[in-house]
PDB file of N, CA and C in Angstrom:
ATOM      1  N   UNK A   1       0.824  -1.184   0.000  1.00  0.00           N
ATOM      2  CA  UNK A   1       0.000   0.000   0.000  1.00  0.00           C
ATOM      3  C   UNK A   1       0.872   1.253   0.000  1.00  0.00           C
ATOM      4  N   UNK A   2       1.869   1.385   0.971  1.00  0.00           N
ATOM      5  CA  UNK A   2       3.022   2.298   0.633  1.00  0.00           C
ATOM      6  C   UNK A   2       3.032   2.483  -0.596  1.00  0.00           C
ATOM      7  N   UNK A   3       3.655   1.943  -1.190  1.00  0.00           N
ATOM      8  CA  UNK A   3       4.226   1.985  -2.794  1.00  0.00           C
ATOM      9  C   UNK A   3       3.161   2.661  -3.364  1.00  0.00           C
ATOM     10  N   UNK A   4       2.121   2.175  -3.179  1.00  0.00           N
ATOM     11  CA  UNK A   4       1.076   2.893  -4.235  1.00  0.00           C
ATOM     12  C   UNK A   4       0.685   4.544  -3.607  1.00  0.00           C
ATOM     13  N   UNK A   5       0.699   4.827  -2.574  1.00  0.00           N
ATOM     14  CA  UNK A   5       0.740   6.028  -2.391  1.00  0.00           C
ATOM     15  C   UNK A   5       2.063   6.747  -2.511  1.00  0.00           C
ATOM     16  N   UNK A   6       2.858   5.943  -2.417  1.00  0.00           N
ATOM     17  CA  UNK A   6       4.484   7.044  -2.908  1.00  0.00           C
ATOM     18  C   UNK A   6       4.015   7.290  -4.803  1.00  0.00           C
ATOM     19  N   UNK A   7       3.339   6.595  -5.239  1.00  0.00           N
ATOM     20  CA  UNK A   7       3.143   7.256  -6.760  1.00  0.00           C
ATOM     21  C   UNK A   7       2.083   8.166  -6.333  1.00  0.00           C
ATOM     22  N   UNK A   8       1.390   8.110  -6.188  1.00  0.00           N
ATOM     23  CA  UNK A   8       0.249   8.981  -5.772  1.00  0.00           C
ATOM     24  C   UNK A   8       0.748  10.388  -5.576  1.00  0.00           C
ATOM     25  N   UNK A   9       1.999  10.114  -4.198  1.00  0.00           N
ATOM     26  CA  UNK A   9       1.979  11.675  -3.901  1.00  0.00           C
ATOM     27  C   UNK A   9       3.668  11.998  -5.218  1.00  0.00           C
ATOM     28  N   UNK A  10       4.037  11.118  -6.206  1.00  0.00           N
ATOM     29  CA  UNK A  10       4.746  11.555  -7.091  1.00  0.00           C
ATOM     30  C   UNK A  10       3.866  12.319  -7.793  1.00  0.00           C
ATOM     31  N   UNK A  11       3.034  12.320  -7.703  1.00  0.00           N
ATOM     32  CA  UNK A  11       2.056  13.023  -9.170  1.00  0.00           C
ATOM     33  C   UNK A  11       1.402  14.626  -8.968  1.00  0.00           C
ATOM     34  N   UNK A  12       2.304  15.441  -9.281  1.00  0.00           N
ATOM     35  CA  UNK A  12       2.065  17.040  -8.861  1.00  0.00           C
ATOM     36  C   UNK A  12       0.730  16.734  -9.006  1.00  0.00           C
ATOM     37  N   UNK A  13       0.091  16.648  -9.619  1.00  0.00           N
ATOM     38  CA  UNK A  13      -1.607  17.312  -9.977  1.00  0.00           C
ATOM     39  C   UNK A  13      -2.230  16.529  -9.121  1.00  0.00           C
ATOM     40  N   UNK A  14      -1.745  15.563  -8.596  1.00  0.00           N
ATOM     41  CA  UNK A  14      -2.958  14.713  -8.112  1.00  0.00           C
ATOM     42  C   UNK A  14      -2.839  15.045  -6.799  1.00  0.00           C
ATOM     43  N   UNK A  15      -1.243  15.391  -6.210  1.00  0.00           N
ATOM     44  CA  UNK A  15      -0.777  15.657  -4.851  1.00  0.00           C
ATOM     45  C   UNK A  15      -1.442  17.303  -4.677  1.00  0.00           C
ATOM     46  N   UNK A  16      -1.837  17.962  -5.693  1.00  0.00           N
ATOM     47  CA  UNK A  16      -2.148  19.438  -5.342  1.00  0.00           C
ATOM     48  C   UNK A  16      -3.873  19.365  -4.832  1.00  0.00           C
ATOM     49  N   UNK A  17      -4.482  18.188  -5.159  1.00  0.00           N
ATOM     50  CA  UNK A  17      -5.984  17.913  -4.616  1.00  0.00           C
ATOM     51  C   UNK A  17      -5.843  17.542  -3.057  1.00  0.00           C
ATOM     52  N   UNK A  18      -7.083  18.434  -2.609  1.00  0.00           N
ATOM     53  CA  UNK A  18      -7.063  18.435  -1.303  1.00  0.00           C
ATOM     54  C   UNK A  18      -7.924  16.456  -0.919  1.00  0.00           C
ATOM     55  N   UNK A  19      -7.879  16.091   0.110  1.00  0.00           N
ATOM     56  CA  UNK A  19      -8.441  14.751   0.497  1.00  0.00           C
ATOM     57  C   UNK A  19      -9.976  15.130  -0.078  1.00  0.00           C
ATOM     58  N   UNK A  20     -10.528  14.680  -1.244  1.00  0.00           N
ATOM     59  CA  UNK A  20     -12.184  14.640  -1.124  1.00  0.00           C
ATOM     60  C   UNK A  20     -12.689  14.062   0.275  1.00  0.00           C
ATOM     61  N   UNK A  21     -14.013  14.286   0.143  1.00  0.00           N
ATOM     62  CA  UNK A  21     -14.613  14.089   1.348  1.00  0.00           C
ATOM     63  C   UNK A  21     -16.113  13.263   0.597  1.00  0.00           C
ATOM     64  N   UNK A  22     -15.953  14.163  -0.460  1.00  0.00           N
ATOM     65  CA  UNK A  22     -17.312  13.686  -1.385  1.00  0.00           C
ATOM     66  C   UNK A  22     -17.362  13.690  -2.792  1.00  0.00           C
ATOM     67  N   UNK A  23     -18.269  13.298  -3.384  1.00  0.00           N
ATOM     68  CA  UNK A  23     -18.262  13.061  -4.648  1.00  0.00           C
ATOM     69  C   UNK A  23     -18.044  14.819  -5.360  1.00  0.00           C
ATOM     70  N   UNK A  24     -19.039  15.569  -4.775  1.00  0.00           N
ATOM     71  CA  UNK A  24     -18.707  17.017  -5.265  1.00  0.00           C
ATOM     72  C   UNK A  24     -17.595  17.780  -4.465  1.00  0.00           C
ATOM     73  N   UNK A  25     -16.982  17.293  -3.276  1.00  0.00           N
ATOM     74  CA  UNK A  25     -15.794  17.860  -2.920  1.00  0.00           C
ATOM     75  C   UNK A  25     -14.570  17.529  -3.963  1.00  0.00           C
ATOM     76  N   UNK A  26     -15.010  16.135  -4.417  1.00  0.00           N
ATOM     77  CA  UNK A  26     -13.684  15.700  -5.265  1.00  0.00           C
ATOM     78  C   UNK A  26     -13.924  16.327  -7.097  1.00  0.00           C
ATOM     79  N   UNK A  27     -14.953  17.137  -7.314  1.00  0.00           N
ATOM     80  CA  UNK A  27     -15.175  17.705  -8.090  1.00  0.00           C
ATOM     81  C   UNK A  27     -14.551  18.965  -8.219  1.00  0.00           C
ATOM     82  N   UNK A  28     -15.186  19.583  -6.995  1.00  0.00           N
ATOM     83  CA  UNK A  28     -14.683  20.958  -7.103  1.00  0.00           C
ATOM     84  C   UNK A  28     -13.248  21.045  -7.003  1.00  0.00           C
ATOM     85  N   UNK A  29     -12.578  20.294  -6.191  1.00  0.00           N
ATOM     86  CA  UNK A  29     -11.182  20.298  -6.211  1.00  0.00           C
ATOM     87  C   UNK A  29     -10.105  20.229  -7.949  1.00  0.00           C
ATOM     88  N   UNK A  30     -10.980  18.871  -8.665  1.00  0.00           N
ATOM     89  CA  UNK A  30     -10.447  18.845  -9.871  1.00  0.00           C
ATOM     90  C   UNK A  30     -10.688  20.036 -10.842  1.00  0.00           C
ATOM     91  N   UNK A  31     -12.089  20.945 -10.093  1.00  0.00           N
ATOM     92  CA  UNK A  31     -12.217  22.060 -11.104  1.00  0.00           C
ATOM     93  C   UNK A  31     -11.342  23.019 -10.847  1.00  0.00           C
ATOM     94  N   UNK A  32     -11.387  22.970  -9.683  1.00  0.00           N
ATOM     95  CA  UNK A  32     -10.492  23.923  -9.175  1.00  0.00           C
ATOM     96  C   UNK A  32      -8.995  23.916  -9.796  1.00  0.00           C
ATOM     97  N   UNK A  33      -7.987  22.812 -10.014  1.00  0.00           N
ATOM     98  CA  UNK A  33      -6.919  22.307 -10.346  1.00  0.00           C
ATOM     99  C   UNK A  33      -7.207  22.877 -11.683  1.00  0.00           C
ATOM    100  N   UNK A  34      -7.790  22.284 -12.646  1.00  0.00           N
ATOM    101  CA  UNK A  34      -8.098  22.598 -14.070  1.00  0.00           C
ATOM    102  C   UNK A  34      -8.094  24.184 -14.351  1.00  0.00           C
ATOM    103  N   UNK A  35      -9.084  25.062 -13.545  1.00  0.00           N
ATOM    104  CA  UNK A  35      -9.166  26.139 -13.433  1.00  0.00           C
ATOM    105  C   UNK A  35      -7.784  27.369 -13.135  1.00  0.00           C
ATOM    106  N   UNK A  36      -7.389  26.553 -12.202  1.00  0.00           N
ATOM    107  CA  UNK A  36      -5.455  27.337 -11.597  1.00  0.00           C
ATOM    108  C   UNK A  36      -4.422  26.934 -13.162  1.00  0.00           C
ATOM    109  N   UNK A  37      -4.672  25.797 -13.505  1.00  0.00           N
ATOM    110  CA  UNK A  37      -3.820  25.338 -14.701  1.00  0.00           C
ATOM    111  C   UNK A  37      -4.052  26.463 -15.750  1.00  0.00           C
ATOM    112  N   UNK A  38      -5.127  26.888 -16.325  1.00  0.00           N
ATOM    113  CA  UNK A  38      -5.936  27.422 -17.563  1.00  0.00           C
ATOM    114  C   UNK A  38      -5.087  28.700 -17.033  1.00  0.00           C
ATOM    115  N   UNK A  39      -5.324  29.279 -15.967  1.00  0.00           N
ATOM    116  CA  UNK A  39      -4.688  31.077 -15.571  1.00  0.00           C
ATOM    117  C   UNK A  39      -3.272  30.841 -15.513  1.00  0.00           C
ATOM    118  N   UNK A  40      -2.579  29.462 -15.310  1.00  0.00           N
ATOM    119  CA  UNK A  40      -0.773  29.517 -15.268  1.00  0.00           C
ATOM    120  C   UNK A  40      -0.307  29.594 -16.686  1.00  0.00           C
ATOM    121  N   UNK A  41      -1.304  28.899 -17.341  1.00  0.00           N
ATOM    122  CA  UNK A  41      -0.650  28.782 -18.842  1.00  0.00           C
ATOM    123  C   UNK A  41      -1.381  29.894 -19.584  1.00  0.00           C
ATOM    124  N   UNK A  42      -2.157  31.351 -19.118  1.00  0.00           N
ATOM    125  CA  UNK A  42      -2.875  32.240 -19.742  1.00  0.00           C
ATOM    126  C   UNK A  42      -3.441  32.232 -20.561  1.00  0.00           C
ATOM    127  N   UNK A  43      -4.499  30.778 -20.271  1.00  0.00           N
ATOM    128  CA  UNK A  43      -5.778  30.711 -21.124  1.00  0.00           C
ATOM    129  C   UNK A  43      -6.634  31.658 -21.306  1.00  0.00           C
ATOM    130  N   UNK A  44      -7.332  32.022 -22.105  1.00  0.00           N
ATOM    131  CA  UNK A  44      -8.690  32.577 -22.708  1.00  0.00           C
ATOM    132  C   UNK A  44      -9.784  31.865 -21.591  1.00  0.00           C
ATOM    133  N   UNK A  45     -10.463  32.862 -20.601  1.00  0.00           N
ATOM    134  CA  UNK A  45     -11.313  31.941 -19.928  1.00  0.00           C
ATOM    135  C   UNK A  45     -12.592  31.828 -20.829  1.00  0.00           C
ATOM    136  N   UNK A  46     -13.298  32.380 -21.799  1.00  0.00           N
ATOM    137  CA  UNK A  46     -14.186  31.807 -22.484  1.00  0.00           C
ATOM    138  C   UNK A  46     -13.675  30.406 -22.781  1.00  0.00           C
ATOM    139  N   UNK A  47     -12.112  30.044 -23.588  1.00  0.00           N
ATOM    140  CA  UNK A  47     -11.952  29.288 -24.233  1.00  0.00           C
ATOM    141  C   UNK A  47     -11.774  28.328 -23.092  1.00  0.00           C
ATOM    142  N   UNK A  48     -11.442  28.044 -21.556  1.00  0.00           N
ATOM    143  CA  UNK A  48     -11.477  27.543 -20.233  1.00  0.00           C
ATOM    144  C   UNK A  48     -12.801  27.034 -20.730  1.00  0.00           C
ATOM    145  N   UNK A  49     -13.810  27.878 -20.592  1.00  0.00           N
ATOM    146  CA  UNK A  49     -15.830  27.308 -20.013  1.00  0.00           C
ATOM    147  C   UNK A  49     -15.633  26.556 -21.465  1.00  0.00           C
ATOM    148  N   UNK A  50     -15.752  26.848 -22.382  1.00  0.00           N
ATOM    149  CA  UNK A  50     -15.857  26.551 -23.333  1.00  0.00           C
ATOM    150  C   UNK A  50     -15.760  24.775 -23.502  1.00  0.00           C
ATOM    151  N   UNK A  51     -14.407  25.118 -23.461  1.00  0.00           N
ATOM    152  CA  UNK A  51     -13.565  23.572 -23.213  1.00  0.00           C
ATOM    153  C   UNK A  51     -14.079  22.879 -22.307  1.00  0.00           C
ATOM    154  N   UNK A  52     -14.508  23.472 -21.042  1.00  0.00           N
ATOM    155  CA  UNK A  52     -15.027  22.720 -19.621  1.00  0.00           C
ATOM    156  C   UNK A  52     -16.241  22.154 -20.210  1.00  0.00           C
ATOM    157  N   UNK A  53     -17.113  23.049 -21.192  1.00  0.00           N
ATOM    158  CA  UNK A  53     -18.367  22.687 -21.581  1.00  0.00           C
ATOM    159  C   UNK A  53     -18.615  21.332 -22.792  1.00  0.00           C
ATOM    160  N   UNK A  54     -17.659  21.433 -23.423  1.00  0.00           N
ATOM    161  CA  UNK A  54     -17.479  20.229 -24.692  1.00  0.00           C
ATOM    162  C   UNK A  54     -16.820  19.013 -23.700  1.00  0.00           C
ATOM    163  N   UNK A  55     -16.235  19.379 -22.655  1.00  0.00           N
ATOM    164  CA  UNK A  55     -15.860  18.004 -22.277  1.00  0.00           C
ATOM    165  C   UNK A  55     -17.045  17.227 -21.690  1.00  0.00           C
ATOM    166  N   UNK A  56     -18.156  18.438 -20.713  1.00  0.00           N
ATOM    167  CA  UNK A  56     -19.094  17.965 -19.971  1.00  0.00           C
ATOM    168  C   UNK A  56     -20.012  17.101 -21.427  1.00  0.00           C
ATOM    169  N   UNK A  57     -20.429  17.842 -22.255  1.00  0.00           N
ATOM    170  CA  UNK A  57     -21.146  17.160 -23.003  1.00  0.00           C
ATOM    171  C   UNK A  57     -20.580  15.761 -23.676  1.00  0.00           C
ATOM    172  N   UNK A  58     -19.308  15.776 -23.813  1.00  0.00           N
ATOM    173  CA  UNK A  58     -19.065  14.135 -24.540  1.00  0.00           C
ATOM    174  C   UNK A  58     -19.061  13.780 -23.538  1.00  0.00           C
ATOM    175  N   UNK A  59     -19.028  13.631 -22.316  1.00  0.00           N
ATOM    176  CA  UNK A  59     -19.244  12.984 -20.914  1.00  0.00           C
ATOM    177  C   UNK A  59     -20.466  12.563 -21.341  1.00  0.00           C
ATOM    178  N   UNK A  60     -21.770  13.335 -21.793  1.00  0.00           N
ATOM    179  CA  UNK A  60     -22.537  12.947 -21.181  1.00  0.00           C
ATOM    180  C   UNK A  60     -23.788  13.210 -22.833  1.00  0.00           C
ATOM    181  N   UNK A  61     -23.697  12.152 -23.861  1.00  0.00           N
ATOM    182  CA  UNK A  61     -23.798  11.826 -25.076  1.00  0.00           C
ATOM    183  C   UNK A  61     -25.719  12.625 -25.176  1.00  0.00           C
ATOM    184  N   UNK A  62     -26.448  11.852 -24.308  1.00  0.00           N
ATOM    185  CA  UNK A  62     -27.642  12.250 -24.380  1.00  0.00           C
ATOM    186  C   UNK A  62     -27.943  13.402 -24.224  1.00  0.00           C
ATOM    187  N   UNK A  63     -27.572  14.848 -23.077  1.00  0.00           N
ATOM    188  CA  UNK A  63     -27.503  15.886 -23.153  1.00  0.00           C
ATOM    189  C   UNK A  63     -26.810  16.930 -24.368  1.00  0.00           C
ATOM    190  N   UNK A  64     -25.463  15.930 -25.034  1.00  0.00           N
ATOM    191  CA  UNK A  64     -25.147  16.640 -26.168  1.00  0.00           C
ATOM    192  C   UNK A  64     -26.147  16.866 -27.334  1.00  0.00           C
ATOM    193  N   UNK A  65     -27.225  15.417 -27.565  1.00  0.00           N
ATOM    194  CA  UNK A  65     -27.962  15.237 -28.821  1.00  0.00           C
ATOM    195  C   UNK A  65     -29.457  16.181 -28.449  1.00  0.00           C
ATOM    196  N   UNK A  66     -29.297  16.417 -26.986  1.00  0.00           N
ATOM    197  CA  UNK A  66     -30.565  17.475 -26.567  1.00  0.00           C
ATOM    198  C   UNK A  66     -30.182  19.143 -26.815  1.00  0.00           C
ATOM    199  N   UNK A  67     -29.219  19.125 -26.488  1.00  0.00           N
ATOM    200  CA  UNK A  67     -28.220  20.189 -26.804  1.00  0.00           C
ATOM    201  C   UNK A  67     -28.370  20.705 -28.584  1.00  0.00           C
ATOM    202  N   UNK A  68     -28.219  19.981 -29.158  1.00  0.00           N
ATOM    203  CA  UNK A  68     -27.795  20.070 -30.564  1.00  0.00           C
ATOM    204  C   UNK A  68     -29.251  20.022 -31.350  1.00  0.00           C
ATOM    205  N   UNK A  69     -30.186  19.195 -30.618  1.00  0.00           N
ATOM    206  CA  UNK A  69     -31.247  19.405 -31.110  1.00  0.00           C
ATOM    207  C   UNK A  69     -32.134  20.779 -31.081  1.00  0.00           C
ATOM    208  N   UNK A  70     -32.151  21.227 -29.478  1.00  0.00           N
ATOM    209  CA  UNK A  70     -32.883  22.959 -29.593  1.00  0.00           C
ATOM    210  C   UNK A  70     -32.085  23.482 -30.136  1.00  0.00           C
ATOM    211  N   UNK A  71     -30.473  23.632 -30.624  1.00  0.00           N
ATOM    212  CA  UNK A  71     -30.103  24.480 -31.524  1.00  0.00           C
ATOM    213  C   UNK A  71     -30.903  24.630 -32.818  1.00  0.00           C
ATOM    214  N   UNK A  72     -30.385  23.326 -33.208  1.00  0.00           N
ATOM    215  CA  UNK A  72     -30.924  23.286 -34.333  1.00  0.00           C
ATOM    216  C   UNK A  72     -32.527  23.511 -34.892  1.00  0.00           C
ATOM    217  N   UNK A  73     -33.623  22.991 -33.529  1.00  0.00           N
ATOM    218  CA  UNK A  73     -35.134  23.986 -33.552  1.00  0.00           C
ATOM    219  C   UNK A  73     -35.153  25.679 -33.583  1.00  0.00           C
ATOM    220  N   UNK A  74     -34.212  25.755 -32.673  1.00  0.00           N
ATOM    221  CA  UNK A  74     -34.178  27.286 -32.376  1.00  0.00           C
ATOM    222  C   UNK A  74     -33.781  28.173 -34.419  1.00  0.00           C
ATOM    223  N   UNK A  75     -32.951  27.647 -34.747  1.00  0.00           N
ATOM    224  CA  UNK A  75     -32.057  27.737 -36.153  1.00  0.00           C
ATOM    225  C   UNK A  75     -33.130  28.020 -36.900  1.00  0.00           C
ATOM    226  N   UNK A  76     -33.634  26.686 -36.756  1.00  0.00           N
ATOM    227  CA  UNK A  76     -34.952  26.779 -37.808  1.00  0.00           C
ATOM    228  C   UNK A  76     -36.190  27.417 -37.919  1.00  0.00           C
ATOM    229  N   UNK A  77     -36.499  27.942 -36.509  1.00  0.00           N
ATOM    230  CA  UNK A  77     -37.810  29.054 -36.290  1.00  0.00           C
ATOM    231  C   UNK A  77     -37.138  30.406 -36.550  1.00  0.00           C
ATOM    232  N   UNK A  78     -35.680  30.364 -36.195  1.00  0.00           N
ATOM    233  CA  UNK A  78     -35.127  31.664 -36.483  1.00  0.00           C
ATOM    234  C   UNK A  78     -35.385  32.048 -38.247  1.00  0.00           C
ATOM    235  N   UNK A  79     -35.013  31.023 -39.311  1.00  0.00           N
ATOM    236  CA  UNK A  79     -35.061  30.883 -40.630  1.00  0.00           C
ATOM    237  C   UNK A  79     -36.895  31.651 -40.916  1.00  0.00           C
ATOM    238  N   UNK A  80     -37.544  30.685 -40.351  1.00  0.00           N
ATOM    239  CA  UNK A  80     -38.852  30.426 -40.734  1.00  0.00           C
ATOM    240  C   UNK A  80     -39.440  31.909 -40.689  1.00  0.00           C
ATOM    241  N   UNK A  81     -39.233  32.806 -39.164  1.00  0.00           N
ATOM    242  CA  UNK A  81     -39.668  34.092 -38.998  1.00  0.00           C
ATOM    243  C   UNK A  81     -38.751  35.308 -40.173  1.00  0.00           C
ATOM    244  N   UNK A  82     -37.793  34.776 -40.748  1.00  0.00           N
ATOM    245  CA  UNK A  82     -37.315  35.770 -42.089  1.00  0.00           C
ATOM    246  C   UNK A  82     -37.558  35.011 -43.222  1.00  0.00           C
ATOM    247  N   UNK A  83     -38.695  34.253 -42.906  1.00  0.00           N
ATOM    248  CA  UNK A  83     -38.990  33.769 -44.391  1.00  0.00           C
ATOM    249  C   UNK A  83     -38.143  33.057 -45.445  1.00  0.00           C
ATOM    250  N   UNK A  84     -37.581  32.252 -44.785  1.00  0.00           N
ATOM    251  CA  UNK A  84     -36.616  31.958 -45.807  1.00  0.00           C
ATOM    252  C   UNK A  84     -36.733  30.627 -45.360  1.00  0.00           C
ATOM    253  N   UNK A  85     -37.696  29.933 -44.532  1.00  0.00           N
ATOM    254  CA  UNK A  85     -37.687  28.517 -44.576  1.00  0.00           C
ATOM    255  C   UNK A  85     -39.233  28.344 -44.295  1.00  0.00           C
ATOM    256  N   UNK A  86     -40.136  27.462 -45.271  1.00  0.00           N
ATOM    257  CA  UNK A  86     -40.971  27.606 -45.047  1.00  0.00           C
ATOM    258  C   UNK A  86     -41.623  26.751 -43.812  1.00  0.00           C
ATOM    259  N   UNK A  87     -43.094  26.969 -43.533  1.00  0.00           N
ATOM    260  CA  UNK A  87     -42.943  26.422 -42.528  1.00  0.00           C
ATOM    261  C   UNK A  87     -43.898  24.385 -43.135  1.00  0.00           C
ATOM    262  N   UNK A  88     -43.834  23.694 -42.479  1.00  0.00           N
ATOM    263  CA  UNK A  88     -44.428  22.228 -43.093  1.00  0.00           C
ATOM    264  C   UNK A  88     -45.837  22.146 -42.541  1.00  0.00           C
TER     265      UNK A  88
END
């Protein structure tokens, strides 16, 4: 068991997370980490959410195709009210 925590605390990123306590403590911590990373390397924080946001959705396949679908309703009533798509 040693051994496996001497890699553990080898691993800057993983050693910079505080002990979770919970499923959303061990969340916020990794956001948190992700978040400090994005401002060291002087990310674009749109391009931060952004990124945070495309990862959440391939996480999570069914919210992407719900996602993509009101775009694409929204798209199309947008078309329809300048007349340029009729309506069926």
């Amino acid at each position: 068991m040693d051994a496996m925590q001497g890699d553990v605390k080898g691993n800057a990123a993983v050693a910079a997370l505080p002990d979770p306590v919970s499923e959303t403590d061990e969340l916020d911590a990794i956001l948190d980490r992700a978040a400090m990373m994005s401002v060291e390397h002087g990310d674009d924080p749109d391009e931060f959410m952004s990124a945070a946001r495309d990862a959440y959705l391939r996480a999570n396949p069914e919210l992407r195709e719900h996602v993509e679908r009101t775009n694409m309703l929204a798209q199309m009533e947008a078309l329809r009210r300048l007349g340029i798509l009729a309506q069926a």
